[in-house]
Protein backbone atom coordinates (compact mmCIF):
# COMPACT_ATOMS: atom_id res chain seq x y z
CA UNK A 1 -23.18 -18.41 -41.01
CA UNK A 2 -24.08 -22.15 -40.14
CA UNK A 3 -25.66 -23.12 -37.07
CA UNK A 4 -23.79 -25.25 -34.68
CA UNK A 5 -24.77 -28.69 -33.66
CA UNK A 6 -26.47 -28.48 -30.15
CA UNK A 7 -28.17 -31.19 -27.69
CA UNK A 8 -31.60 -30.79 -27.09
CA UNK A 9 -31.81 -32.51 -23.76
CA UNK A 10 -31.34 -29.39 -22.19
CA UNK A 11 -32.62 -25.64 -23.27
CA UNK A 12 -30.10 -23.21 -23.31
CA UNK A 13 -31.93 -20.99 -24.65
CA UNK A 14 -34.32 -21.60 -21.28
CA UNK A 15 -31.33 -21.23 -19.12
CA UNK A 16 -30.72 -17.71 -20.66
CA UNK A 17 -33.98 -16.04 -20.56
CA UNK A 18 -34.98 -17.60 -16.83
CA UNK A 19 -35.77 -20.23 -14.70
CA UNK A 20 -38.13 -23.15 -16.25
CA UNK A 21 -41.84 -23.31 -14.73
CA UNK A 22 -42.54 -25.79 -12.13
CA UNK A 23 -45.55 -27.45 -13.56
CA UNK A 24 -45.68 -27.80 -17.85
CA UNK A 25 -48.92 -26.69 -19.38
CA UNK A 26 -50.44 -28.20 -22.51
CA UNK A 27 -50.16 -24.72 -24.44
CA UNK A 28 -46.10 -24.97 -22.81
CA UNK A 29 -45.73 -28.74 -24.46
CA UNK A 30 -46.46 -27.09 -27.49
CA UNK A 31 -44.22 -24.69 -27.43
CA UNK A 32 -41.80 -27.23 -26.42
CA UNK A 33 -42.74 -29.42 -29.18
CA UNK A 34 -42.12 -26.71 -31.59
CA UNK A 35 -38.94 -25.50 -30.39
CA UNK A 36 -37.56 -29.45 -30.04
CA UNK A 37 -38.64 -30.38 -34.02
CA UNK A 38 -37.42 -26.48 -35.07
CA UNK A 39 -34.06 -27.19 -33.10
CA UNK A 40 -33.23 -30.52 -35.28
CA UNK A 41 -34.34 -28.58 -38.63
CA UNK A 42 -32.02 -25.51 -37.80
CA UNK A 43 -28.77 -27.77 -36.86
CA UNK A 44 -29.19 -30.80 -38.77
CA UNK A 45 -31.29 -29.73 -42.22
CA UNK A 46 -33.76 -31.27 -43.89
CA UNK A 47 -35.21 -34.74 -42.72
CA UNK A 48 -38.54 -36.82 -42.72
CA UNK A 49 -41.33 -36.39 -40.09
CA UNK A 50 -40.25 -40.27 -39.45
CA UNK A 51 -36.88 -39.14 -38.88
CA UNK A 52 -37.29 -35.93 -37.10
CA UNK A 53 -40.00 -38.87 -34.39
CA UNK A 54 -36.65 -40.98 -33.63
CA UNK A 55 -34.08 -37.61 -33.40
CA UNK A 56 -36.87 -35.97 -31.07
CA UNK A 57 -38.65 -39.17 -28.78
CA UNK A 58 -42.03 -37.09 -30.35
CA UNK A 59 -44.50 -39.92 -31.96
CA UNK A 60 -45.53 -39.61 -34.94
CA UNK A 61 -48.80 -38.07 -34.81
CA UNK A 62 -47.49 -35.32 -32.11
CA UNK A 63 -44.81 -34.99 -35.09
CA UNK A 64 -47.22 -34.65 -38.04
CA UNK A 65 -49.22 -32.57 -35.77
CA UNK A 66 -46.18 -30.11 -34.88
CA UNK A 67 -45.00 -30.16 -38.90
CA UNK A 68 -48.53 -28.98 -39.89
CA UNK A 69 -48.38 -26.28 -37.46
CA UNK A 70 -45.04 -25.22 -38.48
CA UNK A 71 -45.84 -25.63 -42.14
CA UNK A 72 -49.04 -23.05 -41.16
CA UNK A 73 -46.93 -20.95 -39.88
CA UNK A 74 -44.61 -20.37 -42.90
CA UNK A 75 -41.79 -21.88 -40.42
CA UNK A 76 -40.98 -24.83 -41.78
CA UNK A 77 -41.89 -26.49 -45.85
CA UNK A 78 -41.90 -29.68 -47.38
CA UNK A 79 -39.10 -29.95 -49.81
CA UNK A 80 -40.07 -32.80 -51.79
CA UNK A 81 -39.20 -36.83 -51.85
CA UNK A 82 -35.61 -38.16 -50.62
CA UNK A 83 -34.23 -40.10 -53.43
CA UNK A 84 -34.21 -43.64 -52.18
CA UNK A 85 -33.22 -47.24 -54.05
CA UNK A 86 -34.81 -49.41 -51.63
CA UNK A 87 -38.48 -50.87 -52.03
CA UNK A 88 -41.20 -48.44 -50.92
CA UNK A 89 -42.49 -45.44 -50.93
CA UNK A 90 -40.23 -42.48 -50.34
CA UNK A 91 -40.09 -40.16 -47.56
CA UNK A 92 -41.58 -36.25 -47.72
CA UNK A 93 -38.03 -34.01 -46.51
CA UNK A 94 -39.52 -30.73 -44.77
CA UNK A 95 -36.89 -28.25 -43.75
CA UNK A 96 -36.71 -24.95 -42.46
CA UNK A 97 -38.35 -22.18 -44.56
CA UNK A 98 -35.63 -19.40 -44.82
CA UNK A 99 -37.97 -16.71 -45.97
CA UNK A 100 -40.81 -17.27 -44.32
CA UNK A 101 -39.64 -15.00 -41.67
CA UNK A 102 -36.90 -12.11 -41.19
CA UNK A 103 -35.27 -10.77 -38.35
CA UNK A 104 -34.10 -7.01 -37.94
CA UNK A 105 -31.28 -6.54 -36.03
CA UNK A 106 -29.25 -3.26 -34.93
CA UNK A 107 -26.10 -2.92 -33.34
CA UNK A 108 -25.64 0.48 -31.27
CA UNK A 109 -22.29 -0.43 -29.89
CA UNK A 110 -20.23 1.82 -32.53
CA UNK A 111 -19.30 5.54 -31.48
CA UNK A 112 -19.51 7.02 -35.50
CA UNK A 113 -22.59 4.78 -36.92
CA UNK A 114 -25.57 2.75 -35.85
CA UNK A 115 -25.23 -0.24 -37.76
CA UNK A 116 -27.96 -2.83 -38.95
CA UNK A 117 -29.15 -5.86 -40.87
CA UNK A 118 -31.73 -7.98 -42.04
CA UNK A 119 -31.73 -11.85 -41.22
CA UNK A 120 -33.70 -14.38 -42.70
CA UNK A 121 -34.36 -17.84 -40.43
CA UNK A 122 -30.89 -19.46 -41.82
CA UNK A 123 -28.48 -16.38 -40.49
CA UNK A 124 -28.03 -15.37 -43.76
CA UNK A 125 -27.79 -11.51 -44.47
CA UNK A 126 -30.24 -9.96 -46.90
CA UNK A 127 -29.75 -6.33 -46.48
CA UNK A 128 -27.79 -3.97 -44.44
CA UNK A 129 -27.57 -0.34 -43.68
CA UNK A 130 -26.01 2.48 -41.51
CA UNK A 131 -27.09 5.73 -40.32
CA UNK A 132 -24.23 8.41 -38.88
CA UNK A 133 -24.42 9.21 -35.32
CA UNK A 134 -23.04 12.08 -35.74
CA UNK A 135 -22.61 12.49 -31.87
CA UNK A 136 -25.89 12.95 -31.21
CA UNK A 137 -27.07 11.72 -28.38
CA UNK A 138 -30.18 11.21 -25.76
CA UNK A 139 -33.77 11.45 -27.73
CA UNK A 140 -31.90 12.47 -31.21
CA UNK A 141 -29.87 8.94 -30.91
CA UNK A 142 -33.26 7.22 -29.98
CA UNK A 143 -35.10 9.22 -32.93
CA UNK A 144 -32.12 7.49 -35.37
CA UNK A 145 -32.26 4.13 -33.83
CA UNK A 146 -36.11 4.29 -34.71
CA UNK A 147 -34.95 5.09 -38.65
CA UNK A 148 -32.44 2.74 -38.76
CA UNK A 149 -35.00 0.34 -37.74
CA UNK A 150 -37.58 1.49 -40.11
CA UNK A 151 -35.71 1.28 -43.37
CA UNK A 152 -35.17 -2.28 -42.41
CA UNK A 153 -38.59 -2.77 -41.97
CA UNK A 154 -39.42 -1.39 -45.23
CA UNK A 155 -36.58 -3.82 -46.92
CA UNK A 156 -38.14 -6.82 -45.33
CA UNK A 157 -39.90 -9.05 -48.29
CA UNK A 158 -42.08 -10.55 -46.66
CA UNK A 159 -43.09 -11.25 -42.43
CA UNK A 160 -40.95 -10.02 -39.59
CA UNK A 161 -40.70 -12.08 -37.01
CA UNK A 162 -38.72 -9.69 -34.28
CA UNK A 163 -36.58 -6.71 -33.72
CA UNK A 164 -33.25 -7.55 -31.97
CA UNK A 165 -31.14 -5.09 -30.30
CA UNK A 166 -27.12 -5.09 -29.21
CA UNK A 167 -26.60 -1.43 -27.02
CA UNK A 168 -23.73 -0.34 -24.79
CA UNK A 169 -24.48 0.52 -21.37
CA UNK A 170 -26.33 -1.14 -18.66
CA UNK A 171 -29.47 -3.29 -19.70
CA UNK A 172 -31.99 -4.53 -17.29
CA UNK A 173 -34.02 -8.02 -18.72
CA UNK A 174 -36.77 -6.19 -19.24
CA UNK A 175 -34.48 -3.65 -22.28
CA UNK A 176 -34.36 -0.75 -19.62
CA UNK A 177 -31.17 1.31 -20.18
CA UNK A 178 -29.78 1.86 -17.13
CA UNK A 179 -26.68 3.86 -17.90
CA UNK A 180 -25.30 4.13 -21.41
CA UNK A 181 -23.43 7.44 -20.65
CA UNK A 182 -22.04 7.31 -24.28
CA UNK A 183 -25.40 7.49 -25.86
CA UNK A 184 -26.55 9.87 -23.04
CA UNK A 185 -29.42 7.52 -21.93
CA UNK A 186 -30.36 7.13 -18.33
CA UNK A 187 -33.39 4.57 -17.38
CA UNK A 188 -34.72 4.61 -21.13
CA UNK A 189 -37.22 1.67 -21.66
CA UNK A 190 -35.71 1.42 -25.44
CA UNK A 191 -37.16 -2.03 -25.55
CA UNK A 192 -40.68 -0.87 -24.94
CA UNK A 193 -40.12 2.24 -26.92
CA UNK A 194 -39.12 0.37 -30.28
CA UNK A 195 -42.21 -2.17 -29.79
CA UNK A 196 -44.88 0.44 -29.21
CA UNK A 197 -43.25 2.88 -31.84
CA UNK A 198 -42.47 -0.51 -34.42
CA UNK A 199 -45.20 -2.49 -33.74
CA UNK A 200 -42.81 -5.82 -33.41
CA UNK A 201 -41.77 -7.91 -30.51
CA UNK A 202 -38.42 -6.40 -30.00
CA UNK A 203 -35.37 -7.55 -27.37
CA UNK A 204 -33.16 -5.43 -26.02
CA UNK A 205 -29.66 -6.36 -24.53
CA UNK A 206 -25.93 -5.45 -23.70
CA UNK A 207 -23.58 -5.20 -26.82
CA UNK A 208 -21.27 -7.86 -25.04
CA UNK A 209 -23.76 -9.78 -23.86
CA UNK A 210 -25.20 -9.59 -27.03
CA UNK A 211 -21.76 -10.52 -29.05
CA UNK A 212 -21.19 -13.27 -26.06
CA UNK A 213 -24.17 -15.19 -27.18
CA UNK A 214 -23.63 -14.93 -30.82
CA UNK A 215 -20.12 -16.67 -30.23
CA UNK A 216 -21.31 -19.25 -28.90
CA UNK A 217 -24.64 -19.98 -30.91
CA UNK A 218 -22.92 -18.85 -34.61
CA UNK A 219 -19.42 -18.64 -33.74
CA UNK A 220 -16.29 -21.28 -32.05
CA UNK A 221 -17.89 -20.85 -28.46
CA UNK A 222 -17.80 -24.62 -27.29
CA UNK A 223 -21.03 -24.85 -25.18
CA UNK A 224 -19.26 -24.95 -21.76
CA UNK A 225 -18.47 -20.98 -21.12
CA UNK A 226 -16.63 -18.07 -22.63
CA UNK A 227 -15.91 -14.38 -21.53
CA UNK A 228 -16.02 -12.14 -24.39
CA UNK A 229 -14.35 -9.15 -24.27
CA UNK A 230 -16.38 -6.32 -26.40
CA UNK A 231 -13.99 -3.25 -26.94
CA UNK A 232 -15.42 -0.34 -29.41
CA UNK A 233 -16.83 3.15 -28.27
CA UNK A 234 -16.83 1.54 -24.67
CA UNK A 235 -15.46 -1.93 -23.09
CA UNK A 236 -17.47 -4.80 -21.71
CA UNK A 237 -17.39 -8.36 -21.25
CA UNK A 238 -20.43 -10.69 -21.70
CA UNK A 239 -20.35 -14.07 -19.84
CA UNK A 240 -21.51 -17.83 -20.80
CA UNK A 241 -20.63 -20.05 -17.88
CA UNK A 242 -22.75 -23.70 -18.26
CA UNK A 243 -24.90 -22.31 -21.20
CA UNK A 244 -26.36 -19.82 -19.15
CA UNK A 245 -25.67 -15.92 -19.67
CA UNK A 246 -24.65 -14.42 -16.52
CA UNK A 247 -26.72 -11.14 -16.26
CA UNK A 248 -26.68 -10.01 -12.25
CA UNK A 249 -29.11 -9.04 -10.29
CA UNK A 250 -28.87 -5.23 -11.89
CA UNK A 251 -27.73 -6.35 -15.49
CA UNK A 252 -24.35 -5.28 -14.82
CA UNK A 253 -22.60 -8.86 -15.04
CA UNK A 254 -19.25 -8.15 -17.10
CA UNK A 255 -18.85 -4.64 -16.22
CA UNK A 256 -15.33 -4.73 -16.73
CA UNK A 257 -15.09 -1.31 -18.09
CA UNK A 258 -15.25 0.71 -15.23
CA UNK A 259 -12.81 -1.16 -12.44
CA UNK A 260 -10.30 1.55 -12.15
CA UNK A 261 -7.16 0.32 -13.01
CA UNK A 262 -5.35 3.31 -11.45
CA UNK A 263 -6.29 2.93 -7.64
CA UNK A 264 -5.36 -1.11 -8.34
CA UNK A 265 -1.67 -0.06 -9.41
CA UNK A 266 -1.45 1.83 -6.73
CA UNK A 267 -2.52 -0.16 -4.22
CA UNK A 268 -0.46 -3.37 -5.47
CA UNK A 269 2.69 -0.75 -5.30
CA UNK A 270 1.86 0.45 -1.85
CA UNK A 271 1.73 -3.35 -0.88
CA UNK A 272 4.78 -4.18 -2.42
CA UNK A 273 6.38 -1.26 -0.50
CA UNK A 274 7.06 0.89 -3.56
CA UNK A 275 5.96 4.60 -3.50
CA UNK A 276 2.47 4.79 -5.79
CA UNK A 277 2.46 6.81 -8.81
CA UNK A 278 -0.30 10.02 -7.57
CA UNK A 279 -1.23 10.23 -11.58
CA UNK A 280 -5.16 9.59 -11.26
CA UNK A 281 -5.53 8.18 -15.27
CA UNK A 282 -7.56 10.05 -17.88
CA UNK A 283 -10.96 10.95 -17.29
CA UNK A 284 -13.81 8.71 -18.38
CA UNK A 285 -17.29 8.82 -19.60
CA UNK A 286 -18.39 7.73 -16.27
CA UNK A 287 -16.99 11.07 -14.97
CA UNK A 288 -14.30 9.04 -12.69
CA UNK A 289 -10.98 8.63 -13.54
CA UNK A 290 -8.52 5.79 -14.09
CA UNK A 291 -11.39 3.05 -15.40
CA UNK A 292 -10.39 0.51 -17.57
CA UNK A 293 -12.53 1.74 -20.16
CA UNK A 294 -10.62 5.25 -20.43
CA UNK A 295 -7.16 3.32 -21.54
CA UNK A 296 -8.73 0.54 -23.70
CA UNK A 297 -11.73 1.76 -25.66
CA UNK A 298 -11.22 2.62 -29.42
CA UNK A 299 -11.22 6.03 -29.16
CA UNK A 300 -8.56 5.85 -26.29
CA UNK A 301 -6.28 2.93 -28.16
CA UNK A 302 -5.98 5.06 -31.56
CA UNK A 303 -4.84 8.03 -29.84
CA UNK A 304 -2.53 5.70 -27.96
CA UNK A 305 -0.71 4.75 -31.36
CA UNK A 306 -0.84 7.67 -32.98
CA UNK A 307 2.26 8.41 -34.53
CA UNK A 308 4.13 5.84 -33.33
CA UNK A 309 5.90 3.21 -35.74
CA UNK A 310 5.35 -0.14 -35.54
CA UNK A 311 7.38 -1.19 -32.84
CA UNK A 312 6.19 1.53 -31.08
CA UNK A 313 2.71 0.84 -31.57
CA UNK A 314 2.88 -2.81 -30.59
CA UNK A 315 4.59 -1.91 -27.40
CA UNK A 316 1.90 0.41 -26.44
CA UNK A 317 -0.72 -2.03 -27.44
CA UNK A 318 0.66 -4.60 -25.54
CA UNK A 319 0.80 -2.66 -22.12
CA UNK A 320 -2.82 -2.34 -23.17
CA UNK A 321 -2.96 -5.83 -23.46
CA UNK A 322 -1.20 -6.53 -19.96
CA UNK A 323 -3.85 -3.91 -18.72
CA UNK A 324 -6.76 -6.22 -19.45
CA UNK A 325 -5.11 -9.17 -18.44
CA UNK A 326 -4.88 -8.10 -15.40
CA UNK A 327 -8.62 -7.24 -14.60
CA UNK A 328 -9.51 -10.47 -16.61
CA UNK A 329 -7.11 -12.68 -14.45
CA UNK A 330 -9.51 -13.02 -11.19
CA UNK A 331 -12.97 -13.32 -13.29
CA UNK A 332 -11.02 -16.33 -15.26
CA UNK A 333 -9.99 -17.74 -11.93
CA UNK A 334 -13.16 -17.58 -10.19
CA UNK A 335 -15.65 -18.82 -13.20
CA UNK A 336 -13.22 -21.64 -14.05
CA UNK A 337 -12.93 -19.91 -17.78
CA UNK A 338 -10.60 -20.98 -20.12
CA UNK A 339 -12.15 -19.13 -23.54
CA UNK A 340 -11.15 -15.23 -23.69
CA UNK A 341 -12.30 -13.75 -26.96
CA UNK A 342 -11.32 -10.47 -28.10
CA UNK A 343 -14.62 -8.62 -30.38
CA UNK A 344 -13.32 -5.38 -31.79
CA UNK A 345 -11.03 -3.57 -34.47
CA UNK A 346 -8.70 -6.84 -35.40
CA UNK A 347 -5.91 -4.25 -36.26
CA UNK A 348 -5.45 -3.13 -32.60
CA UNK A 349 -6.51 -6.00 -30.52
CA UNK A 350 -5.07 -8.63 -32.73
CA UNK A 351 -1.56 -8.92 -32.27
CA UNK A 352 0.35 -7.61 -29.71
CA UNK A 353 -2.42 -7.00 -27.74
CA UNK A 354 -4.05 -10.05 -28.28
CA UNK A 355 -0.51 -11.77 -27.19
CA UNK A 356 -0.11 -9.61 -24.09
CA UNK A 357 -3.63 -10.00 -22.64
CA UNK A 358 -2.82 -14.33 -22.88
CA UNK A 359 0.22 -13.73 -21.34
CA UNK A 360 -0.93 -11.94 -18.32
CA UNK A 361 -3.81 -14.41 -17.50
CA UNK A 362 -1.31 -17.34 -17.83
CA UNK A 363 1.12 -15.76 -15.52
CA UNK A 364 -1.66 -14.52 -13.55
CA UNK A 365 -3.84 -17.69 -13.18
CA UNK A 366 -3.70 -21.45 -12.14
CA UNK A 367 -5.03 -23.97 -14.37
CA UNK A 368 -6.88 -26.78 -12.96
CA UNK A 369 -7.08 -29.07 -15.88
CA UNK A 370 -4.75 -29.81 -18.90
CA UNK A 371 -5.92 -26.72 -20.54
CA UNK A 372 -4.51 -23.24 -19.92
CA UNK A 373 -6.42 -19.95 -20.75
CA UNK A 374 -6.37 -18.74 -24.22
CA UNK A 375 -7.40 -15.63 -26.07
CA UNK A 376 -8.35 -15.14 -29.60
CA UNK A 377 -10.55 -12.54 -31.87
CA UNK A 378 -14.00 -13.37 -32.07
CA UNK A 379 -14.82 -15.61 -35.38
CA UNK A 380 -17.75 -13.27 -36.41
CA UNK A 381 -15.47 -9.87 -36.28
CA UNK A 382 -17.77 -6.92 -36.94
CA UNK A 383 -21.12 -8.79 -37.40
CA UNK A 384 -20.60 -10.63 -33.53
CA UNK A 385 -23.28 -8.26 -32.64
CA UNK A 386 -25.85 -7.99 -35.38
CA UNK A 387 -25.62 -12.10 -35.55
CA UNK A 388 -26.01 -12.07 -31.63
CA UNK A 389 -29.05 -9.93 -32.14
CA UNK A 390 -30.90 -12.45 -34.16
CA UNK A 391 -29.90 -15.15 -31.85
CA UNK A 392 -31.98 -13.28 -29.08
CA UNK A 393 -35.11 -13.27 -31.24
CA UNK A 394 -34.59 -16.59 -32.49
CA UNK A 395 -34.22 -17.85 -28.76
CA UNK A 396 -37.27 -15.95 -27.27
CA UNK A 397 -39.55 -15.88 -30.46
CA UNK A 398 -38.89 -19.55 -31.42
CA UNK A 399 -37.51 -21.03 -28.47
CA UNK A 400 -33.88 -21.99 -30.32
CA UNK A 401 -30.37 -21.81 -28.84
């Protein structure tokens, strides 16, 4: 999992977690300094403190200075001399230190198993592990979370440098809860609860927001926006517009889930002078009916299919497809968007569906440019949420995008 080239004239990672001060402090130059030389070392690999002055605009001695601090740190380690013909002496390579720090991620977004793995500073995967769900839910799914958390913990050879978290539901900045109904929480702090009960810095955010920023740090996100459609026990979208994640004022940015797709068809057939269907949809976990989320989550798509054939299937898919399309069509229009991506089981949302949902927003939306809309499965499939997971601690521990 290779780390994509990014500029380091401007912080995304800053424009994600909030507004930059006004005024820099010494102790926020450093931080600044540190993040800047980290940022070359994580996209471009190993160079020389002379070369890692010229990439940054750092001197030297702030260089040397920040190296040594890094190197203290177990960040960052020399890697020996670059093999050079020219006269002179040759150049000391430091690079990042893969092991000298791990990252423990979970990803809650599954309605059979919490899912987790351990990172180390490259994105590489040294351990993972599962615990059932089992439908529990409320303090027995926060009691497992804890577990799953723990026996990564106790994997982790050597220093730990966060906990990262990827939940369903509403989640405030702060890793309140709001409103996961399918775990049964309701205003938990589960950020402040892991920390206290882990004793780690721990972030907790959305499971679309969470894969959103993991496609574009680790996967084929361009830089420039995406909407990223996260369909498993639940459906949500997470939203990169200008590097920035768009959270809301409440967290609830990409709520897609719960527009009720229902009352729209009816209301576009009572404009169009046709009589509205009075069916009200199936019920969702919300406790309304008609939402998008009780037509397109996993659950809901399976039983769709079942026991159809292929064709069968595909059609059914695809007027699940032409379902999101439809809600997706004005949120494309407004952000300027162009990058749908699909995170979920590739066997039902590749495909037909896949095909459909394109379709719709095309029909349904104007480009502005050359380029029309297009959807396409996420590049990091299952692990778009344990990878986005260590991007959050990466971003707020070490200051990388």
């Amino acid at each position: 999992m290779a780390r994509k080239s990014l500029s380091t004239d401007i912080r995304r990672s800053v424009l994600r977690n909030g507004p930059a001060a006004s005024k820099m402090l010494p102790s926020d130059a450093r931080i600044h300094h540190r993040a800047l030389v980290l940022q070359h070392l994580f996209d471009g690999g190993p160079v020389s403190r002379a070369d890692l002055s010229r990439l940054t605009g750092l001197t030297r001695v702030t260089v040397s200075d920040v190296v040594a601090d890094l190197i203290g740190d177990q960040l960052v380690i020399e890697l020996g001399l670059r093999p050079c013909s020219h006269v002179g002496k040759p150049a000391t390579l430091v690079g990042v230190n893969a092991s000298g720090a791990h990252i423990v991620c979970l990803d809650l977004s599954d309605d059979t198993v919490l899912r987790g793995a351990l990172y180390d500073l490259e994105g590489t995967v040294v351990t993972t592990t599962q615990v059932a769900l089992g439908g529990d839910t409320g303090e027995a799914a926060v009691l497992k979370t804890l577990a799953l958390a723990g026996r990564l913990l106790e994997a982790a050879p050597g220093r730990v440098l966060g906990v990262g978290v990827g939940t369903p539901g509403v989640v405030s900045l702060d890793g309140v809860v709001h409103h996961a109904p399918n775990l049964g929480w309701t205003d938990l702090g589960l950020q402040e609860r892991l920390q206290a009960d882990l004793g780690f810095h721990t972030y907790v955010a959305n499971d679309a927001d969470t894969a959103a920023l993991a496609e574009d740090t680790f996967g084929n996100g361009s830089g420039s926006g995406l909407v990223l459609v996260e369909i498993s026990h639940g459906v949500g979208a997470g939203i990169l517009l200008d590097g920035a994640l768009l959270r809301g004022p409440d967290g609830t940015a990409g709520e897609i889930g719960h527009v009720n797709v229902t009352a729209a068809a009816a209301l576009a057939a009572a404009t169009a002078g046709i009589e509205p269907s009075t069916d009200e949809g199936p019920e969702c976990s919300c406790g309304r009916r008609g939402c998008l989320e009780a037509f397109l989550s996993v659950p809901r798509l399976r039983a769709r299919v079942h026991g159809l054939d292929q064709a069968g299937a595909a059609a059914e898919l695809a007027a699940g497809g032409r379902q999101l399309g439809r809600v997706l069509a004005p949120v494309v229009q407004a952000l300027g968007l162009r990058d749908v991506v699909l995170s979920g089981p590739e066997e039902l949302l590749g495909g037909a569906f896949c095909e459909a949902t394109e379709a719709t927003l095309v029909a349904l939306t104007r480009p502005f440019g050359d380029a029309r809309v297009h959807v396409r499965m996420s590049a990091l499939g299952h692990d778009g949420i344990l990878a986005g997971a260590a991007a959050h601690v990466l971003g707020r521990e070490l200051g990388l995008s």
